[in-house]
Each structure stands twice: as C-alpha cells, then as structure tokens.
N, C-alpha and C. Protein backbone atom coordinates (compact mmCIF):
# COMPACT_ATOMS: atom_id res chain seq x y z
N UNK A 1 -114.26 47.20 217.78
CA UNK A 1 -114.39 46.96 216.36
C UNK A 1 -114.94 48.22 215.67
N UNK A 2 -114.53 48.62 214.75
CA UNK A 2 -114.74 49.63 213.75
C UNK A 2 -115.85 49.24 213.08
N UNK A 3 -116.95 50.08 213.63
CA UNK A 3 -118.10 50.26 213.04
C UNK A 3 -118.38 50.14 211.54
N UNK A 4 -117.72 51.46 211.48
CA UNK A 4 -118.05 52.26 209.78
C UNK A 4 -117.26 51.95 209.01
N UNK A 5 -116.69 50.78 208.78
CA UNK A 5 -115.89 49.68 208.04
C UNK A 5 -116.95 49.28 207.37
N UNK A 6 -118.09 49.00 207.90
CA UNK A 6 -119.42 47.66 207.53
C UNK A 6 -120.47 48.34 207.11
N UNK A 7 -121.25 47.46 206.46
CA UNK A 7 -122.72 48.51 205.80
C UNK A 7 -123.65 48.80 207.21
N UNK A 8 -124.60 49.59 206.92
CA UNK A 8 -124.86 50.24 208.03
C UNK A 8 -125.40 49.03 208.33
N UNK A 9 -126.24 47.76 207.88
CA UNK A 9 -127.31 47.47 208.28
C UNK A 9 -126.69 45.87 208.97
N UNK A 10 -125.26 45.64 208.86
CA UNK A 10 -124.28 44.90 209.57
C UNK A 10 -123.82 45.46 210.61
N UNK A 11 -123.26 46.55 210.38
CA UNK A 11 -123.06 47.46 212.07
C UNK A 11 -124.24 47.68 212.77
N UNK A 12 -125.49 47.70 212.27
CA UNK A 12 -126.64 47.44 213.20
C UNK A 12 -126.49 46.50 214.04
N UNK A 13 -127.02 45.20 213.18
CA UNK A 13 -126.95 43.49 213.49
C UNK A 13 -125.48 43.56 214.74
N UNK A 14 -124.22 44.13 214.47
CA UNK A 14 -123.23 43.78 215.06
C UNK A 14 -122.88 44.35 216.38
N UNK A 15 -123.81 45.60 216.20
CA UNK A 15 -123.59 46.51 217.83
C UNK A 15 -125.02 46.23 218.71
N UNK A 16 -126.00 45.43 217.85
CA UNK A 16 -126.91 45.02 218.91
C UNK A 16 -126.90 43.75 219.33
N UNK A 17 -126.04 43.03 218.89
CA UNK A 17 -125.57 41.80 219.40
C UNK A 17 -124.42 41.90 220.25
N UNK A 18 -123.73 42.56 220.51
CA UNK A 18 -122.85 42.65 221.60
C UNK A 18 -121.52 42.98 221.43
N UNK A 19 -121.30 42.63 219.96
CA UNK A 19 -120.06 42.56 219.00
C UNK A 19 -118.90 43.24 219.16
N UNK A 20 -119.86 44.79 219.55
CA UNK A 20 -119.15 45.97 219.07
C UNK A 20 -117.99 46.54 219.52
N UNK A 21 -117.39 45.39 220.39
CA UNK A 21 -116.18 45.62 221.39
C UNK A 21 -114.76 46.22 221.02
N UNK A 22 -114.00 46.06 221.36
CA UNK A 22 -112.96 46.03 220.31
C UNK A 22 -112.28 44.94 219.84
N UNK A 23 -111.91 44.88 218.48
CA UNK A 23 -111.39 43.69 217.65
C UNK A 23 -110.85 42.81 218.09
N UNK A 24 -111.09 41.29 218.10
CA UNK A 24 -109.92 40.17 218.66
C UNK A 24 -108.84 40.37 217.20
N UNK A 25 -107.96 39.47 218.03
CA UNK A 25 -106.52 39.54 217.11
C UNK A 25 -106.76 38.73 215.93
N UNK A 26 -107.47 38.36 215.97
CA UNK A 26 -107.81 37.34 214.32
C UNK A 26 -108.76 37.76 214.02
N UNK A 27 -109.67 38.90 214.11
CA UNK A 27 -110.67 39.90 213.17
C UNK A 27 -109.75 41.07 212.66
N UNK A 28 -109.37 41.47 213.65
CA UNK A 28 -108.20 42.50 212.99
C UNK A 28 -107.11 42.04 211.94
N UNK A 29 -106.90 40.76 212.24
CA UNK A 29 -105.57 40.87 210.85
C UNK A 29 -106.53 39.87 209.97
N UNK A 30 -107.59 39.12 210.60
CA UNK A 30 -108.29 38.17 208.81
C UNK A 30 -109.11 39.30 208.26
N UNK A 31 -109.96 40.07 208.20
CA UNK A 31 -111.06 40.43 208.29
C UNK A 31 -110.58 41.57 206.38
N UNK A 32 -110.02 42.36 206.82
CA UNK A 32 -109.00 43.04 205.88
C UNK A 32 -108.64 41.62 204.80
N UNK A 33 -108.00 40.96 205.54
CA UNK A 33 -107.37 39.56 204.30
C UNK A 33 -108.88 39.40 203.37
N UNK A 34 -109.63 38.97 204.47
CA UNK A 34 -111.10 37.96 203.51
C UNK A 34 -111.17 38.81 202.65
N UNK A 35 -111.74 40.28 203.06
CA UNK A 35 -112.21 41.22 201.90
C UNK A 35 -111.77 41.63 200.80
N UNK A 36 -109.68 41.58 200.77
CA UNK A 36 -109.39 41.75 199.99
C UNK A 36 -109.46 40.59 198.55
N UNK A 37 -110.63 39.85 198.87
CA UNK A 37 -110.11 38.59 198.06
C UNK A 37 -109.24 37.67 198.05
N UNK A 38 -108.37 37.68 198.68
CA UNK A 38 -107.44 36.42 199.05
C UNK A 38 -107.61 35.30 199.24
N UNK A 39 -107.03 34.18 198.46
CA UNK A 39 -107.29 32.82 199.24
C UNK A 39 -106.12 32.70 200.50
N UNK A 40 -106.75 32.06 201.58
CA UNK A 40 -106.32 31.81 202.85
C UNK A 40 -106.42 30.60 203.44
N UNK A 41 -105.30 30.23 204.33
CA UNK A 41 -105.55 29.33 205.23
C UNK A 41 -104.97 30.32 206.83
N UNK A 42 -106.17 29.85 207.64
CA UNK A 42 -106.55 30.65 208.28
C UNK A 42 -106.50 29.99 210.25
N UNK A 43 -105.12 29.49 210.85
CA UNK A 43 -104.91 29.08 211.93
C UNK A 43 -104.77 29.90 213.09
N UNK A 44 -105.54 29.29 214.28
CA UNK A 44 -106.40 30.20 215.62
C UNK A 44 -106.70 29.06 216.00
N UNK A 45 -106.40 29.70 217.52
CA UNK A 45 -107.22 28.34 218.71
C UNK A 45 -108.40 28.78 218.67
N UNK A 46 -109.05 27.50 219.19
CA UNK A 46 -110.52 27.21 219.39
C UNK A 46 -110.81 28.49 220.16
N UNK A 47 -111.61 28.70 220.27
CA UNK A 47 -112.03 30.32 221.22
C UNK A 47 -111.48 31.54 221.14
N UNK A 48 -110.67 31.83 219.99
CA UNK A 48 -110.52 32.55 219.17
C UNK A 48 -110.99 34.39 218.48
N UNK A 49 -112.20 33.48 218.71
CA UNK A 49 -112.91 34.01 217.27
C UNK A 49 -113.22 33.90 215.64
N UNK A 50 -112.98 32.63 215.67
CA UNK A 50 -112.69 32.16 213.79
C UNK A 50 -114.03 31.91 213.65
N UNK A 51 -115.29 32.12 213.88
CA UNK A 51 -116.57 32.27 213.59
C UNK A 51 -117.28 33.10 213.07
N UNK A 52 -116.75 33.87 214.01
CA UNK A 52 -117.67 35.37 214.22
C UNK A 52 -116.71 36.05 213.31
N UNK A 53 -115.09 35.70 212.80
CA UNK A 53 -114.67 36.67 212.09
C UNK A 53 -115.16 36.50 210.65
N UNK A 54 -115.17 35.08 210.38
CA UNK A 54 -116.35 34.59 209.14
C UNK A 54 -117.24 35.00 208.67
N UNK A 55 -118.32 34.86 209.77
CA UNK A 55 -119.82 35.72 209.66
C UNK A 55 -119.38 37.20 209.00
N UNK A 56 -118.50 37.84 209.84
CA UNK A 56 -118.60 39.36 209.46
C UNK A 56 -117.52 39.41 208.36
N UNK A 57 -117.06 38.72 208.19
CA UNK A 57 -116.17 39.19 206.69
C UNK A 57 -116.62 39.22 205.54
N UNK A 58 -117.80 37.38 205.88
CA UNK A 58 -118.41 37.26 204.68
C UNK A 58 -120.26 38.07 204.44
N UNK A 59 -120.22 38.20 205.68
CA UNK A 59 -121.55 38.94 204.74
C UNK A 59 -121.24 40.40 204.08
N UNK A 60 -119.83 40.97 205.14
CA UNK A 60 -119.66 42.21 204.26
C UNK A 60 -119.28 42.06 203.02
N UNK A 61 -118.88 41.10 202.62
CA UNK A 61 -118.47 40.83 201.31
C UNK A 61 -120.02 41.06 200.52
N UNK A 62 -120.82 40.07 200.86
CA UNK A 62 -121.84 39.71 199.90
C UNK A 62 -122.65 40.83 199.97
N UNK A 63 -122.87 41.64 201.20
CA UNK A 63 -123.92 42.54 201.45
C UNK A 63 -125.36 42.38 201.62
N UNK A 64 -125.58 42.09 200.26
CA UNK A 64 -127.29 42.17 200.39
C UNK A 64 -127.52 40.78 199.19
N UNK A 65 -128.80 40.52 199.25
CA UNK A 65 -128.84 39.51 198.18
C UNK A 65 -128.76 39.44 196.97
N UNK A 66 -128.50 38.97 195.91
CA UNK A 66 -128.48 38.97 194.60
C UNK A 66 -128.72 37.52 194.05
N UNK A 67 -129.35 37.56 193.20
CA UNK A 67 -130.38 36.60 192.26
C UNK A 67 -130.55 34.69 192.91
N UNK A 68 -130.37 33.87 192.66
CA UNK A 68 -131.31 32.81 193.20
C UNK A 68 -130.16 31.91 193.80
N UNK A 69 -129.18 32.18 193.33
CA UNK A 69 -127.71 30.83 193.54
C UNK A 69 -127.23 31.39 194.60
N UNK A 70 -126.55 30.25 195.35
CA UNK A 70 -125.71 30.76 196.49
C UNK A 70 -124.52 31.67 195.68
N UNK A 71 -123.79 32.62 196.80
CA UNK A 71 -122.52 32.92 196.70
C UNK A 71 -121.47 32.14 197.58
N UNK A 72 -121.77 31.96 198.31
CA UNK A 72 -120.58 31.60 199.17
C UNK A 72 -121.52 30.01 199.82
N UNK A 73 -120.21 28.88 199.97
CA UNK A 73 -120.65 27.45 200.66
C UNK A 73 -119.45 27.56 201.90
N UNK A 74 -120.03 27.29 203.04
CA UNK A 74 -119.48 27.05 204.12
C UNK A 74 -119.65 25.71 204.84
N UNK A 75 -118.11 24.87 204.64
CA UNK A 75 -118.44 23.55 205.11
C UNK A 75 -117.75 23.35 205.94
N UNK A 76 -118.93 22.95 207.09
CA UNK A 76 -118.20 22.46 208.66
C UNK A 76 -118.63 21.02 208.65
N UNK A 77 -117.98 20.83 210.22
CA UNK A 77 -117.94 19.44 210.75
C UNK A 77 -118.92 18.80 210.77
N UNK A 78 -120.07 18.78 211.38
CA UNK A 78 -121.41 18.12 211.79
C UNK A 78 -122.66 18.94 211.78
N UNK A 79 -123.45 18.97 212.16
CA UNK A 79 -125.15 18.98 212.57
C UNK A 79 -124.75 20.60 213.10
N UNK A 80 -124.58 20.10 214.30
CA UNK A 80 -124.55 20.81 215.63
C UNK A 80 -123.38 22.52 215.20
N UNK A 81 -122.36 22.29 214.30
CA UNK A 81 -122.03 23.60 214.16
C UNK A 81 -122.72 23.78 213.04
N UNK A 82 -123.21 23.48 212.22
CA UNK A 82 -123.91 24.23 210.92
C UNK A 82 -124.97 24.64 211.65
N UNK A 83 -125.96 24.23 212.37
CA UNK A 83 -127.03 25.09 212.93
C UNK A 83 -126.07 26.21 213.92
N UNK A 84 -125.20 26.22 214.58
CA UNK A 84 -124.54 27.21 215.49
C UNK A 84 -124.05 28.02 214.81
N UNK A 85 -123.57 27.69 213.30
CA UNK A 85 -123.37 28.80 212.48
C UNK A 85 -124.14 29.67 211.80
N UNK A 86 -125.09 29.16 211.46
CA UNK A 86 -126.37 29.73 211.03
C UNK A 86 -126.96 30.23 212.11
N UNK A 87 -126.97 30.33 213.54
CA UNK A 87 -127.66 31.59 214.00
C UNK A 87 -126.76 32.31 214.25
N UNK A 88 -125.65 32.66 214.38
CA UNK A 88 -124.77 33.41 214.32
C UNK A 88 -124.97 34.68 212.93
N UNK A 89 -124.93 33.67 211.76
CA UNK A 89 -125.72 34.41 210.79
C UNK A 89 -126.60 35.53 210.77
N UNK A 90 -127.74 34.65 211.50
CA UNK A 90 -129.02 35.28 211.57
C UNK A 90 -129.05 36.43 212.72
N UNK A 91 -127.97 36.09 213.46
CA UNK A 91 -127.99 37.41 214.43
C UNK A 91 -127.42 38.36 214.02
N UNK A 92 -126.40 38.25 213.81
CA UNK A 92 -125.50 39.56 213.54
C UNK A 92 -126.10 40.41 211.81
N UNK A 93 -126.81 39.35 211.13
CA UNK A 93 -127.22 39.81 209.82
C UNK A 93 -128.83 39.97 209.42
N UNK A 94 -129.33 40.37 211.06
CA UNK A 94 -130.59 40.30 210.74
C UNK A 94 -130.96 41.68 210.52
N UNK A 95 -130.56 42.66 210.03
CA UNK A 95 -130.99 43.77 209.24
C UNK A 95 -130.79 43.84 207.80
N UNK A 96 -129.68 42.98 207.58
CA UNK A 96 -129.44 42.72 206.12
C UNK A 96 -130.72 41.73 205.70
N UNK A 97 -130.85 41.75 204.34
CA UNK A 97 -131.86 40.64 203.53
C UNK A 97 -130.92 39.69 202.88
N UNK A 98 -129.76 39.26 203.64
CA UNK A 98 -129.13 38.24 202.93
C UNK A 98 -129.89 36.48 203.87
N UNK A 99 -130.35 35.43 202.60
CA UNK A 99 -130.68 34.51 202.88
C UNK A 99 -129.67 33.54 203.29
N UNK A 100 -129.78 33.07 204.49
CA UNK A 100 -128.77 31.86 204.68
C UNK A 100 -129.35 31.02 205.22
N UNK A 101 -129.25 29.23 204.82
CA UNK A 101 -129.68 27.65 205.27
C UNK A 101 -128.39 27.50 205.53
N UNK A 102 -128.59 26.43 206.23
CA UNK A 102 -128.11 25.21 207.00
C UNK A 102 -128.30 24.22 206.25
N UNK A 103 -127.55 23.49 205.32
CA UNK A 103 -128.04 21.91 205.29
C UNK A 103 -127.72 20.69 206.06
N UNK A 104 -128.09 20.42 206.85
CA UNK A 104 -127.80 19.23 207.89
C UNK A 104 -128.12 17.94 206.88
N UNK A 105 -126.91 16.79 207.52
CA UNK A 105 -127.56 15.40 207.86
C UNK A 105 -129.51 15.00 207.77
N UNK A 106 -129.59 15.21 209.34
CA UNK A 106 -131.03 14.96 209.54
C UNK A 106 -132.26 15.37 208.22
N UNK A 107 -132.07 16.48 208.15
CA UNK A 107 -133.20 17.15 206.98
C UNK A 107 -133.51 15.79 205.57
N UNK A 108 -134.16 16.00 204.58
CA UNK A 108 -134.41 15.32 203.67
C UNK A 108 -133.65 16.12 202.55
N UNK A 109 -133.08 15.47 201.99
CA UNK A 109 -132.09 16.00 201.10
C UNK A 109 -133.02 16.43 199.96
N UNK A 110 -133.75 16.30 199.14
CA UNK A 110 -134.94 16.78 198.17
C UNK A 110 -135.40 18.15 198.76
N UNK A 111 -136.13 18.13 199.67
CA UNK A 111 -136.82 19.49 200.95
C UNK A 111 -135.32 20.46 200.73
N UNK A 112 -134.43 20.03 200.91
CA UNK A 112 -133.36 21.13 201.39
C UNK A 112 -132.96 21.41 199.76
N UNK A 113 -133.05 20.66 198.34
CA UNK A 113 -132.80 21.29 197.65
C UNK A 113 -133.72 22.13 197.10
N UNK A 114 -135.24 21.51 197.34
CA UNK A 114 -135.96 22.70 197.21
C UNK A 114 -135.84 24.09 197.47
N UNK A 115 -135.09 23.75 198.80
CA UNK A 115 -135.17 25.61 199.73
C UNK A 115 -134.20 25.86 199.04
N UNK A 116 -133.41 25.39 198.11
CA UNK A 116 -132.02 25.80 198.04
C UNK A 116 -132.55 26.77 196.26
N UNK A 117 -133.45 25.94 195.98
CA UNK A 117 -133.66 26.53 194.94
C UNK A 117 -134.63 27.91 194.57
N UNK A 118 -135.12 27.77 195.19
CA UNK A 118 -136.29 29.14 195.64
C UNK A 118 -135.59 30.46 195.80
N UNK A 119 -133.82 30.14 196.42
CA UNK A 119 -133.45 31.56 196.70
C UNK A 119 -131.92 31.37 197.66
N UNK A 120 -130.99 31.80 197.69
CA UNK A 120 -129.86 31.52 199.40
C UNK A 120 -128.83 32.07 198.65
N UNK A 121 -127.97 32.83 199.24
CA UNK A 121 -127.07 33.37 199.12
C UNK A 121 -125.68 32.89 199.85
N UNK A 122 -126.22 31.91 200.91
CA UNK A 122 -124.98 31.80 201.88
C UNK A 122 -125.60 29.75 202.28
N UNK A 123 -124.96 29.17 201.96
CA UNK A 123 -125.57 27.46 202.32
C UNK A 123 -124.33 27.17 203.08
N UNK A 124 -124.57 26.84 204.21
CA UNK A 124 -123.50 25.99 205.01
C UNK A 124 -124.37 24.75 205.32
N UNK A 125 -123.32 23.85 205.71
CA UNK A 125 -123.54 22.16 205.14
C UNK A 125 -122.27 21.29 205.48
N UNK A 126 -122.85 20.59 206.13
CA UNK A 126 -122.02 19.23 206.25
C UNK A 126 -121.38 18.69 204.77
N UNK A 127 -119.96 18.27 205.23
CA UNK A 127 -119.14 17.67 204.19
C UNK A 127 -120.32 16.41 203.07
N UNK A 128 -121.05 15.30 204.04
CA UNK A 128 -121.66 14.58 203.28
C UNK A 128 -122.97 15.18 202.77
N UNK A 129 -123.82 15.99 203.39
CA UNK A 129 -125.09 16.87 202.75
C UNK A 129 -124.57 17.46 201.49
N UNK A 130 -123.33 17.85 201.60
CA UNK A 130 -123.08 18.86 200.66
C UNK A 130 -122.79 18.14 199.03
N UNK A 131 -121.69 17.04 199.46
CA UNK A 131 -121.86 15.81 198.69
C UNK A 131 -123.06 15.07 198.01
N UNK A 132 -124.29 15.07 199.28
CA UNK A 132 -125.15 14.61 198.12
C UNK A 132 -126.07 15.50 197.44
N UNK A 133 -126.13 16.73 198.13
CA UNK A 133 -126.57 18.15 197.15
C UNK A 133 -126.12 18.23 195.85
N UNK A 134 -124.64 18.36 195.77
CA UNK A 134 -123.80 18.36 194.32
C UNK A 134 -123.99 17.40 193.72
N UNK A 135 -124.46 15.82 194.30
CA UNK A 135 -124.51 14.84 193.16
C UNK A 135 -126.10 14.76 192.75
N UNK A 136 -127.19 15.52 192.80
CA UNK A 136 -128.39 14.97 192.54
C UNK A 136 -128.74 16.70 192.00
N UNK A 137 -127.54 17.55 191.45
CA UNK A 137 -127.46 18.96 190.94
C UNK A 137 -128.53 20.09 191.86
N UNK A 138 -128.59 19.53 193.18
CA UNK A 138 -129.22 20.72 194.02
C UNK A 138 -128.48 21.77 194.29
N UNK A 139 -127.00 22.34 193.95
CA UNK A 139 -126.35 23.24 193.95
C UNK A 139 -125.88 23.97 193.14
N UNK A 140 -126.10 25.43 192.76
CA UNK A 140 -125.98 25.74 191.29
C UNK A 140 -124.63 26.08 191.54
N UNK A 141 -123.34 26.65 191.17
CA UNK A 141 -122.41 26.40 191.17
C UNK A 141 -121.81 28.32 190.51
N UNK A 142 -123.06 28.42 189.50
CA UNK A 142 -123.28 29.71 188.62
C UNK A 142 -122.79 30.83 189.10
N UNK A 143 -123.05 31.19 190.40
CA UNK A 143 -122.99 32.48 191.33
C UNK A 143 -121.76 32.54 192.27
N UNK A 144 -121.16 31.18 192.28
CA UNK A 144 -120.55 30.65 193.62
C UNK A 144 -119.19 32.13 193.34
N UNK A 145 -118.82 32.48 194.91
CA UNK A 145 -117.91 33.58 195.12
C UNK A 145 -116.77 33.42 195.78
N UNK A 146 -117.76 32.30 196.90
CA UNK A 146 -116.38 31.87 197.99
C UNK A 146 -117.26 30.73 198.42
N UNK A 147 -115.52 29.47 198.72
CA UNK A 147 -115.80 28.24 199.06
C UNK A 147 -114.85 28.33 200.47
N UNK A 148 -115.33 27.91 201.64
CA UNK A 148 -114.76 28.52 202.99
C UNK A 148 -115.34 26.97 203.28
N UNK A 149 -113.79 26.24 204.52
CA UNK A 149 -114.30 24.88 205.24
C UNK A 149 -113.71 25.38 206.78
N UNK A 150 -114.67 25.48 207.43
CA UNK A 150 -114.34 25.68 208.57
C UNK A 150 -114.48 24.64 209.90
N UNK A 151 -113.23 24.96 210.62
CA UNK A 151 -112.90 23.41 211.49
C UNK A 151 -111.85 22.74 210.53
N UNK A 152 -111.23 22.71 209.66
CA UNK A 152 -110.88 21.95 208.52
C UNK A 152 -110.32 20.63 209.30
N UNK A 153 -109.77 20.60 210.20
CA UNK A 153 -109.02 19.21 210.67
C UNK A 153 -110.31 18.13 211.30
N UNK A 154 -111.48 18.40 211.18
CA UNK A 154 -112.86 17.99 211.40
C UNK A 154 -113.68 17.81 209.26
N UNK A 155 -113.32 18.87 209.02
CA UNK A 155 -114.41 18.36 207.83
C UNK A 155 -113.43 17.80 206.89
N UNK A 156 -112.16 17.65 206.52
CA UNK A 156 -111.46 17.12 205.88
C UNK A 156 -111.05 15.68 206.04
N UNK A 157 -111.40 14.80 207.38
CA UNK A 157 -111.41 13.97 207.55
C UNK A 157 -111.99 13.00 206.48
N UNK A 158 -111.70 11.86 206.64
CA UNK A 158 -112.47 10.74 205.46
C UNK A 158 -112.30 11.19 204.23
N UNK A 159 -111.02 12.04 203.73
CA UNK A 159 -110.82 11.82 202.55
C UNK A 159 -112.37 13.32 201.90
N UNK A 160 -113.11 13.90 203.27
CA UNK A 160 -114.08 14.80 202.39
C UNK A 160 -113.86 15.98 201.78
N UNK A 161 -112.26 16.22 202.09
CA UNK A 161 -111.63 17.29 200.45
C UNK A 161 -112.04 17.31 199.59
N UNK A 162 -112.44 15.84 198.91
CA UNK A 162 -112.62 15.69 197.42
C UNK A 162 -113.88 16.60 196.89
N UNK A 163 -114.88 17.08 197.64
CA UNK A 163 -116.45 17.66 197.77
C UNK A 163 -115.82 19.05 197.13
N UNK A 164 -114.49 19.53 197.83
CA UNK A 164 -114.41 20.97 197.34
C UNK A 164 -113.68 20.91 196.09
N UNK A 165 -112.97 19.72 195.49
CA UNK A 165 -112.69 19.53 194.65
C UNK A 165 -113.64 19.34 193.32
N UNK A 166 -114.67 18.65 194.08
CA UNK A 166 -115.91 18.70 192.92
C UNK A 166 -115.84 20.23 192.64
N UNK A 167 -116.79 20.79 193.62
CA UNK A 167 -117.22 22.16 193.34
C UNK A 167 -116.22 22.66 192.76
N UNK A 168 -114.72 23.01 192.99
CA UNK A 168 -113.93 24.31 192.30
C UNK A 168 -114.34 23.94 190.85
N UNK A 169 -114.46 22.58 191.00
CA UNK A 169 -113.73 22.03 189.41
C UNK A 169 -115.16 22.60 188.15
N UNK A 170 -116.42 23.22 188.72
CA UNK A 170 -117.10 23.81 187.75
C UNK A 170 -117.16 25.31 188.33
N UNK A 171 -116.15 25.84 189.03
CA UNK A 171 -116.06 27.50 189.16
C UNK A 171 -114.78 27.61 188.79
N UNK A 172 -114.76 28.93 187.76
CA UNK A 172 -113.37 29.34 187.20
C UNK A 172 -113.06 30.35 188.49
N UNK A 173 -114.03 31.06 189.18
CA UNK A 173 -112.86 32.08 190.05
C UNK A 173 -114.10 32.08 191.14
N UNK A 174 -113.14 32.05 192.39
CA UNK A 174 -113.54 32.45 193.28
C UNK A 174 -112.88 32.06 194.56
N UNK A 175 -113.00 33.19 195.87
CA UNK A 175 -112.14 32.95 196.94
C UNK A 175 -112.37 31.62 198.03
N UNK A 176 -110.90 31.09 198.02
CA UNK A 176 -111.04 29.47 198.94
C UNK A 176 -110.35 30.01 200.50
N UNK A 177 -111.19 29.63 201.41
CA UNK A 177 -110.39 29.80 202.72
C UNK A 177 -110.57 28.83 203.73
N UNK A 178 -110.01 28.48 204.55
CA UNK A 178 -109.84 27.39 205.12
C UNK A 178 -109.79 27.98 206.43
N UNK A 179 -110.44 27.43 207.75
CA UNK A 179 -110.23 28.10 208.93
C UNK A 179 -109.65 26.67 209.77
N UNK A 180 -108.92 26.64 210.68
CA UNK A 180 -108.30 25.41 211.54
C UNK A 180 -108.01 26.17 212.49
N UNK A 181 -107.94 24.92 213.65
CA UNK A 181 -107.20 25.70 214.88
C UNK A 181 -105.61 24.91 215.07
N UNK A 182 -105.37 24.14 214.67
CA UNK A 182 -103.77 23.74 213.89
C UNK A 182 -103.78 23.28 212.39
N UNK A 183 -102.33 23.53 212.28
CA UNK A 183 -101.91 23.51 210.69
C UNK A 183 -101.79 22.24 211.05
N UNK A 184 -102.45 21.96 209.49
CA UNK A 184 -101.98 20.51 209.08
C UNK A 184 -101.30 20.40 207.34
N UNK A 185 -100.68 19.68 206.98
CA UNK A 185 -99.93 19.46 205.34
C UNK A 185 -100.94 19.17 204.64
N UNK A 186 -102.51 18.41 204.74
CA UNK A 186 -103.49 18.02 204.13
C UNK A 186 -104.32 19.13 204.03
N UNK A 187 -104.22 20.51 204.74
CA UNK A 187 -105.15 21.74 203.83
C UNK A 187 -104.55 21.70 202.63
N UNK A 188 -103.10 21.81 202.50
CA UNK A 188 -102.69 21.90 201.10
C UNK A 188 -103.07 21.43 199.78
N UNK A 189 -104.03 20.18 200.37
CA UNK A 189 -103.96 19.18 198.92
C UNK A 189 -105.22 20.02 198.27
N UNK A 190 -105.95 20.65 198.59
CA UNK A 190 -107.06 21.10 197.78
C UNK A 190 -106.41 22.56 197.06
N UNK A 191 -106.05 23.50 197.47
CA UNK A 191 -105.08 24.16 197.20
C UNK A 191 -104.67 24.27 196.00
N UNK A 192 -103.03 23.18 196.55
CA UNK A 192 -102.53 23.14 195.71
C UNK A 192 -102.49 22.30 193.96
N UNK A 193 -103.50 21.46 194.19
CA UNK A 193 -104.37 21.01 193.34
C UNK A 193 -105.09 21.95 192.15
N UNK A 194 -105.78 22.86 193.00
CA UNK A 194 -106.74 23.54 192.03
C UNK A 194 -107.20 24.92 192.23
N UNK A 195 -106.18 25.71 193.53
CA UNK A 195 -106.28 27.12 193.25
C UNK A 195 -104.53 27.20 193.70
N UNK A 196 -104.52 28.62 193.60
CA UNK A 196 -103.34 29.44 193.99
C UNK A 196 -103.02 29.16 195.00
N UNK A 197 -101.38 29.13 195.71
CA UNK A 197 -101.41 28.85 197.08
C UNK A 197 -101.84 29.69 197.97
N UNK A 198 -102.64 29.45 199.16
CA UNK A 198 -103.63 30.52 199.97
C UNK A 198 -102.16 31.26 201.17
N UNK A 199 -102.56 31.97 200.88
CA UNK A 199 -101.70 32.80 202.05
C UNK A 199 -102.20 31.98 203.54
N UNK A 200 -100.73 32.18 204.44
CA UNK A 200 -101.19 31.34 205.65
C UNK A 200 -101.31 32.46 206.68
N UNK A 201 -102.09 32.55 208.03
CA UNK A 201 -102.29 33.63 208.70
C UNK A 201 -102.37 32.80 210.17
N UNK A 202 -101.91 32.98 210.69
CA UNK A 202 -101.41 32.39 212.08
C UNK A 202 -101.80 33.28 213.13
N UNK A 203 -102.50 33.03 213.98
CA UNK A 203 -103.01 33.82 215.36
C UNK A 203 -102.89 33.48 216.78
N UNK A 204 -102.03 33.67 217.36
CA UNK A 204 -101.96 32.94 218.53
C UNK A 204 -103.34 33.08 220.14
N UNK A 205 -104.01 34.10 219.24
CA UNK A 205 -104.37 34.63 220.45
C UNK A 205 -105.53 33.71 221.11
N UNK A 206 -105.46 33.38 222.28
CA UNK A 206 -106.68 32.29 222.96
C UNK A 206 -107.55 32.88 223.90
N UNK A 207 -108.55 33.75 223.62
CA UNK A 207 -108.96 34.01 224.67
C UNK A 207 -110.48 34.34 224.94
C-alpha cells in the first residue's frame, strides 16, 4: 500500500499496525472511488478487505476533526461489528485526533447522545440505535458528509433502509456507499429513491 497517498499521521497509524503491505484488490480499485466522492455500491467476499478499505478511505477523507457534528454515519449489522469497527478505527487512526463512537444496542440511548453531543466526527451504529438517535434529535445531521451501511444484506433487513432514508431526507449533499458481499436489487431502493445512481464496483478477490 502506498504510503504517501495518506496524511502522515494515517500512514503512521497504518504502517504500525501492520497494514502497510501491499494493496488488496478492493483497496486498490475502492479507495481512489471513495475519495473521489462517488456514490457507490461496493460488492467483495467476506474476507476481502471491505473494512479496513473503509476505515482508510474514510478517515483520509475527513482527516482531522472539525467542529461538534458527525461527518460521516456508518451503519452495520449488530453490537459485535460496531465495536469491531470502532477499534479498527482507533488503531489505524490513532495518531490522527479524529473522534469516533460506537453506538450499540446495549448502551443507554440518552448517555450515547450525550457523547454524541460533546464532539464525534465518525458515529457508527446499529440500524435500530441509530433509529432511535434520529428520533429523540441526538443526531445533528448539519455536518453530515458521508452515509456508508456496511454488511448491507445484514443491516437492510426488516425493512431498516428507511433510517437512511430519514437521514438523506435532511442532507442536501453528501456521499452514500453501500458495502455487501453479494448484490442484491434492494440496495437500490435507497438510491434510487433519493440520491444518484451509485456506481457498482465488483471484486472478486477472497483472500
């Protein structure tokens, strides 16, 4: 992976975590996509790399922190990957001062909008946390940059599209990407609903 692509203090975080290897096939062709702003839908088998190409696309995007609202919401499946995503975060971006939570299930939904309000740049969150964040206005919406659901054939279940439908529907611009490890016709409906159609990016590589 190309170092001096990234701010220094991400190529830190990324070559002392182990990272620094050379590129899997779905960092090399998403990684370029995310940054350019593109909306995407974004298909790779499980083991992949559709995590780690996340982490590093999106903090290079955001960089460093800026003022109290999130930029970017990342919504996965359950508990268990929002905390796995969030140290992923915290590893590879621990030279940067960008803030990132987790909102889980378990937590107290009040407590987590507190933290939410004090400061975060990056909130990943379960489909229903995130749901009841947006309905009791613990999410400011103001700053938002990018709305990313990752796992989608996991968090789209039960009809919980409609959550990103809330959110677009008070942001005039900002990048939507979708990560899956198969295509399905139901990424479309958020989409094509209420942004541009996302470019599709297909990766075969499993390894």
């Amino acid at each position: 992976m190309k170092l001096k692509k990234f701010t220094p203090e991400l190529a830190q975080g990324i070559s002392e975590a182990g990272y620094d290897t050379e590129a899997r096939a779905v960092q090399e062709e998403c990684i370029p996509k995310i940054k350019s702003g593109a909306d995407l839908t974004i298909i790779a088998p499980d083991g992949s790399g559709k995590s780690t190409t996340l982490v590093i696309a999106l903090m290079q995007q955001l960089k460093r922190a800026v003022d109290d609202v999130p930029r970017a919401i990342v919504m996965v499946a359950d508990n268990e990957k929002a905390l796995a995503l969030e140290a992923v975060f915290q590893l590879l971006g621990r030279y940067t001062d960008l803030r990132i939570f987790a909102a889980t299930d378990q937590g107290a939904v009040q407590d987590q909008k507190d933290l939410i309000y004090v400061g975060l740049d990056i909130l990943i969150g379960t489909p229903r946390r995130i749901h009841e964040l947006v309905s009791i206005s613990g999410i400011s919406t103001m700053g938002l940059k990018h709305l990313i659901a990752d796992d989608a054939e996991l968090v789209f279940q039960n009809r919980h599209h409609t959550v990103l439908h809330r959110i677009a529907g008070s942001v005039q611009k900002f990048q939507y990407i979708v990560f899956a490890s198969s295509y399905k016709k139901k990424y479309e409906t958020p989409a094509t609903q209420l942004f541009k159609k996302p470019t599709l990016v297909k990766i075969e590589e499993n390894l």
